[in-house]
C-alpha atoms as a PDB file:
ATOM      1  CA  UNK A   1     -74.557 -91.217  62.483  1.00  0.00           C
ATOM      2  CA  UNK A   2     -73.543 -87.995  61.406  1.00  0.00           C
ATOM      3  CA  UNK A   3     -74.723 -85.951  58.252  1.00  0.00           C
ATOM      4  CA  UNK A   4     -72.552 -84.090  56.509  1.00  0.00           C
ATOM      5  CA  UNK A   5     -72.306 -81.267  54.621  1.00  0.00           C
ATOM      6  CA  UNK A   6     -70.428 -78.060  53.248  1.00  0.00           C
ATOM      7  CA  UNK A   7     -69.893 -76.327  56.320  1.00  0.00           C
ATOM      8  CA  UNK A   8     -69.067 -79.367  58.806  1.00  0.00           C
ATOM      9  CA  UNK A   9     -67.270 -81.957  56.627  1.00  0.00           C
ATOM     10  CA  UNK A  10     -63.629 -80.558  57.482  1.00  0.00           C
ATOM     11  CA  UNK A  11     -64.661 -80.564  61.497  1.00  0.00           C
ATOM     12  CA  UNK A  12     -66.245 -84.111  61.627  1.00  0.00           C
ATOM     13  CA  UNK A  13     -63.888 -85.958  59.078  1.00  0.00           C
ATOM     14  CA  UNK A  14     -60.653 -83.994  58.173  1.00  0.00           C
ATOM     15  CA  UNK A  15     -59.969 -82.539  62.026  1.00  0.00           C
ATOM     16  CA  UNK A  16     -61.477 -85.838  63.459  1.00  0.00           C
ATOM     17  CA  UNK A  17     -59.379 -87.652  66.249  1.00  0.00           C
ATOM     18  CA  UNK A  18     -60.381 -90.738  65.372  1.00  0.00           C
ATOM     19  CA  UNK A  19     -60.705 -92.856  61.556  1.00  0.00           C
ATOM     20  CA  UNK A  20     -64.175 -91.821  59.646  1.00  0.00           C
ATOM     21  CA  UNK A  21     -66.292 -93.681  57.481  1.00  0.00           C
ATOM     22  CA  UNK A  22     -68.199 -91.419  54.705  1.00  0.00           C
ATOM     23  CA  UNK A  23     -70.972 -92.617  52.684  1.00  0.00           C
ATOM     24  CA  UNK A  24     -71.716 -90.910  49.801  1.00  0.00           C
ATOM     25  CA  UNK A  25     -75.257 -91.132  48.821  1.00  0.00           C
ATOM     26  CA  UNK A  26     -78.157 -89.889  47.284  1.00  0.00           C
ATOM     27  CA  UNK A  27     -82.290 -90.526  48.270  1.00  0.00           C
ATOM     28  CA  UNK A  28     -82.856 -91.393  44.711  1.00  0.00           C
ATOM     29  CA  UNK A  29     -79.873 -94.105  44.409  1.00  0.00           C
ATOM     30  CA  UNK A  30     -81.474 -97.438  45.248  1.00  0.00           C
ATOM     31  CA  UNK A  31     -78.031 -99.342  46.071  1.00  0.00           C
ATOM     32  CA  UNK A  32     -77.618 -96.415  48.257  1.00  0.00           C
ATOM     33  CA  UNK A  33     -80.848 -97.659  50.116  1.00  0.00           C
ATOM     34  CA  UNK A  34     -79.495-101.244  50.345  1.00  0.00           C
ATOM     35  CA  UNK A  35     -76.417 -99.782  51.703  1.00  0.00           C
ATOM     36  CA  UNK A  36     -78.464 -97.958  54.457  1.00  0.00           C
ATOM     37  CA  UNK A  37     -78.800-100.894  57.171  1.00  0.00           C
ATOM     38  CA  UNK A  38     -75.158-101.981  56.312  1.00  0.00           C
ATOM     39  CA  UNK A  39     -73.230 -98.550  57.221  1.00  0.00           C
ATOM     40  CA  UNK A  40     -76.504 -98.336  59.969  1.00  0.00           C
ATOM     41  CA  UNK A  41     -74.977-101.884  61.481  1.00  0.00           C
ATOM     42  CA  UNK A  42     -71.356-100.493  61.167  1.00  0.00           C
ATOM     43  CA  UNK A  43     -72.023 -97.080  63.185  1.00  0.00           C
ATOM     44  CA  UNK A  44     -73.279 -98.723  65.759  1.00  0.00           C
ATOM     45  CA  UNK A  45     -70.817-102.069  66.567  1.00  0.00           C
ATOM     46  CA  UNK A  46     -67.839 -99.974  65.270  1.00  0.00           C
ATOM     47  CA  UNK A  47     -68.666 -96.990  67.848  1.00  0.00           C
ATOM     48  CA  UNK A  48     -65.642 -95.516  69.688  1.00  0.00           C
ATOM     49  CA  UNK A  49     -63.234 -97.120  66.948  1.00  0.00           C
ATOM     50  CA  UNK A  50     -64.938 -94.725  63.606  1.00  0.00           C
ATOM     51  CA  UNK A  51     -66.673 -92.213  62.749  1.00  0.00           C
ATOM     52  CA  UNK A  52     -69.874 -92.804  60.857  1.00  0.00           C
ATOM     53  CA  UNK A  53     -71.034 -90.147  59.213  1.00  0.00           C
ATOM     54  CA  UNK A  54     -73.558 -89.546  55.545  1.00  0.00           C
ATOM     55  CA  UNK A  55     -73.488 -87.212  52.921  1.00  0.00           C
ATOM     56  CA  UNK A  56     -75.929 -86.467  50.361  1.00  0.00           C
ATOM     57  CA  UNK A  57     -74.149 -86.235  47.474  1.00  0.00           C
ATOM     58  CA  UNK A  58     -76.991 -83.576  45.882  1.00  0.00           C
ATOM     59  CA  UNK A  59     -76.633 -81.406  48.574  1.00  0.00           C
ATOM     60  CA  UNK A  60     -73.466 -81.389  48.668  1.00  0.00           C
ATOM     61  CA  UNK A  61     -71.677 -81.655  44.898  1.00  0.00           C
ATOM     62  CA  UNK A  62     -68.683 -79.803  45.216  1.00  0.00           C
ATOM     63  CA  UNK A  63     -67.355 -82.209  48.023  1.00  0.00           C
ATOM     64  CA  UNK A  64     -68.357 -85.092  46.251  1.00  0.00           C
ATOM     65  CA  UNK A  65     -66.060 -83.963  43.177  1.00  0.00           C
ATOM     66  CA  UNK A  66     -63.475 -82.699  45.622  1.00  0.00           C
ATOM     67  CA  UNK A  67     -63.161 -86.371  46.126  1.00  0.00           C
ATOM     68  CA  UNK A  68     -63.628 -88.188  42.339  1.00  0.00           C
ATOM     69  CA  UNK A  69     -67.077 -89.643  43.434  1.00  0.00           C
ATOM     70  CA  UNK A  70     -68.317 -90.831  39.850  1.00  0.00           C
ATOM     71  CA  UNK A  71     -70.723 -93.409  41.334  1.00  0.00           C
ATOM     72  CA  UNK A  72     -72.823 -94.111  44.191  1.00  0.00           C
ATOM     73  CA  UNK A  73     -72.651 -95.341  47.304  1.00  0.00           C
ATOM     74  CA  UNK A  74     -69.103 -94.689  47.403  1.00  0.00           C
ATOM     75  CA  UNK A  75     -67.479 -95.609  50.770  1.00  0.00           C
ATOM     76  CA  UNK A  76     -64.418 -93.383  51.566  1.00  0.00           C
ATOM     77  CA  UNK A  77     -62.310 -93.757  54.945  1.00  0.00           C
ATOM     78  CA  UNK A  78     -60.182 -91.315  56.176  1.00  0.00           C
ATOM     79  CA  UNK A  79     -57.549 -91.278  58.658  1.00  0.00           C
ATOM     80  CA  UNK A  80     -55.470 -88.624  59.832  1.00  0.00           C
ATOM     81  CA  UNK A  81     -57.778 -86.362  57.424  1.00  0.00           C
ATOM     82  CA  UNK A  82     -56.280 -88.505  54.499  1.00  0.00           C
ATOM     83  CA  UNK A  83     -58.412 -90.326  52.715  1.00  0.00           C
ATOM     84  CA  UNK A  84     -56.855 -93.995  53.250  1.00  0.00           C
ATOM     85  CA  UNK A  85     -59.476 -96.496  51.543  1.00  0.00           C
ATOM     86  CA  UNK A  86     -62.421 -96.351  49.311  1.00  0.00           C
ATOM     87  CA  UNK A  87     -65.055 -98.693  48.416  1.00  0.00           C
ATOM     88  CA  UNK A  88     -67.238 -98.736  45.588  1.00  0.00           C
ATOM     89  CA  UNK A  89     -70.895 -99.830  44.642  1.00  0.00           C
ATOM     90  CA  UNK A  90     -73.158-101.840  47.124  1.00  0.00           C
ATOM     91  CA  UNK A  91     -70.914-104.381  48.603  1.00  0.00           C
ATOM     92  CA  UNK A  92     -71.771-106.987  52.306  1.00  0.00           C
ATOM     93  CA  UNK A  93     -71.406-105.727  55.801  1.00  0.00           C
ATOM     94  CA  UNK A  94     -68.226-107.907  55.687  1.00  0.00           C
ATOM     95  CA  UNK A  95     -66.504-106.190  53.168  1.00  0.00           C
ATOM     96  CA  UNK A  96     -66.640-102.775  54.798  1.00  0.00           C
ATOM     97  CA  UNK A  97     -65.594-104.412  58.292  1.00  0.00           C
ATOM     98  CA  UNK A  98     -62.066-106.438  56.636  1.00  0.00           C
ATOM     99  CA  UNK A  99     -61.625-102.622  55.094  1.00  0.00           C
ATOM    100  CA  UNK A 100     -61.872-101.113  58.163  1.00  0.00           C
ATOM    101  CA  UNK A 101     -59.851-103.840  59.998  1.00  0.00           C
ATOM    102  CA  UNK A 102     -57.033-103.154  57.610  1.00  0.00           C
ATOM    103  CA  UNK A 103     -57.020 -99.928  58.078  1.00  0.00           C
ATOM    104  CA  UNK A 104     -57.416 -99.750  61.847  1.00  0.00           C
ATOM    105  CA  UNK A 105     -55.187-102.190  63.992  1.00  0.00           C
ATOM    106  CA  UNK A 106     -55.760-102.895  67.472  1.00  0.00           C
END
């Protein structure tokens, strides 16, 4: 998993060859934490097909209101360097994968 920030977000998820998963988060957000294992679970049985990657929304707030992140965890997926789905508040493994499944065809 890849953590973001200022100076790599446009290299790992705008100029990225393949679709990219960004959690927004923060230590202090405790759905955040609960969220942890999920996007942990994803990165790994999703490898080759996304892009996992973290960013801390306190370190990094002008990206997170680049993007209209008013609550966290916020799930965004690019594609293409567009964003092309977003996902908000704590939500099952399952829901992220159909997301991702709609978004990425075989």
């Amino acid at each position: 998993m890849i953590e973001l920030n200022k100076d790599n977000f446009k290299e790992e998820v705008l100029d990225s060859e393949i679709p990219v998963l960004v959690d927004f988060w923060a230590t202090w957000c405790t759905p955040c934490r609960m969220m942890a294992p999920i996007i942990e679970d994803i990165a790994n049985s999703w490898q080759g097909k996304v892009k996992v990657c973290k960013l801390n929304t306190d370190d990094a707030p002008e990206i997170a209101i680049k993007y209209g992140i008013q609550a966290i965890p916020t799930l965004l997926i690019f594609n293409g360097g567009k964003e092309v789905g977003r996902i908000v508040g704590y939500v099952p493994k399952k829901t992220v994968e159909e997301k991702l499944q709609d978004i990425i065809k075989p």
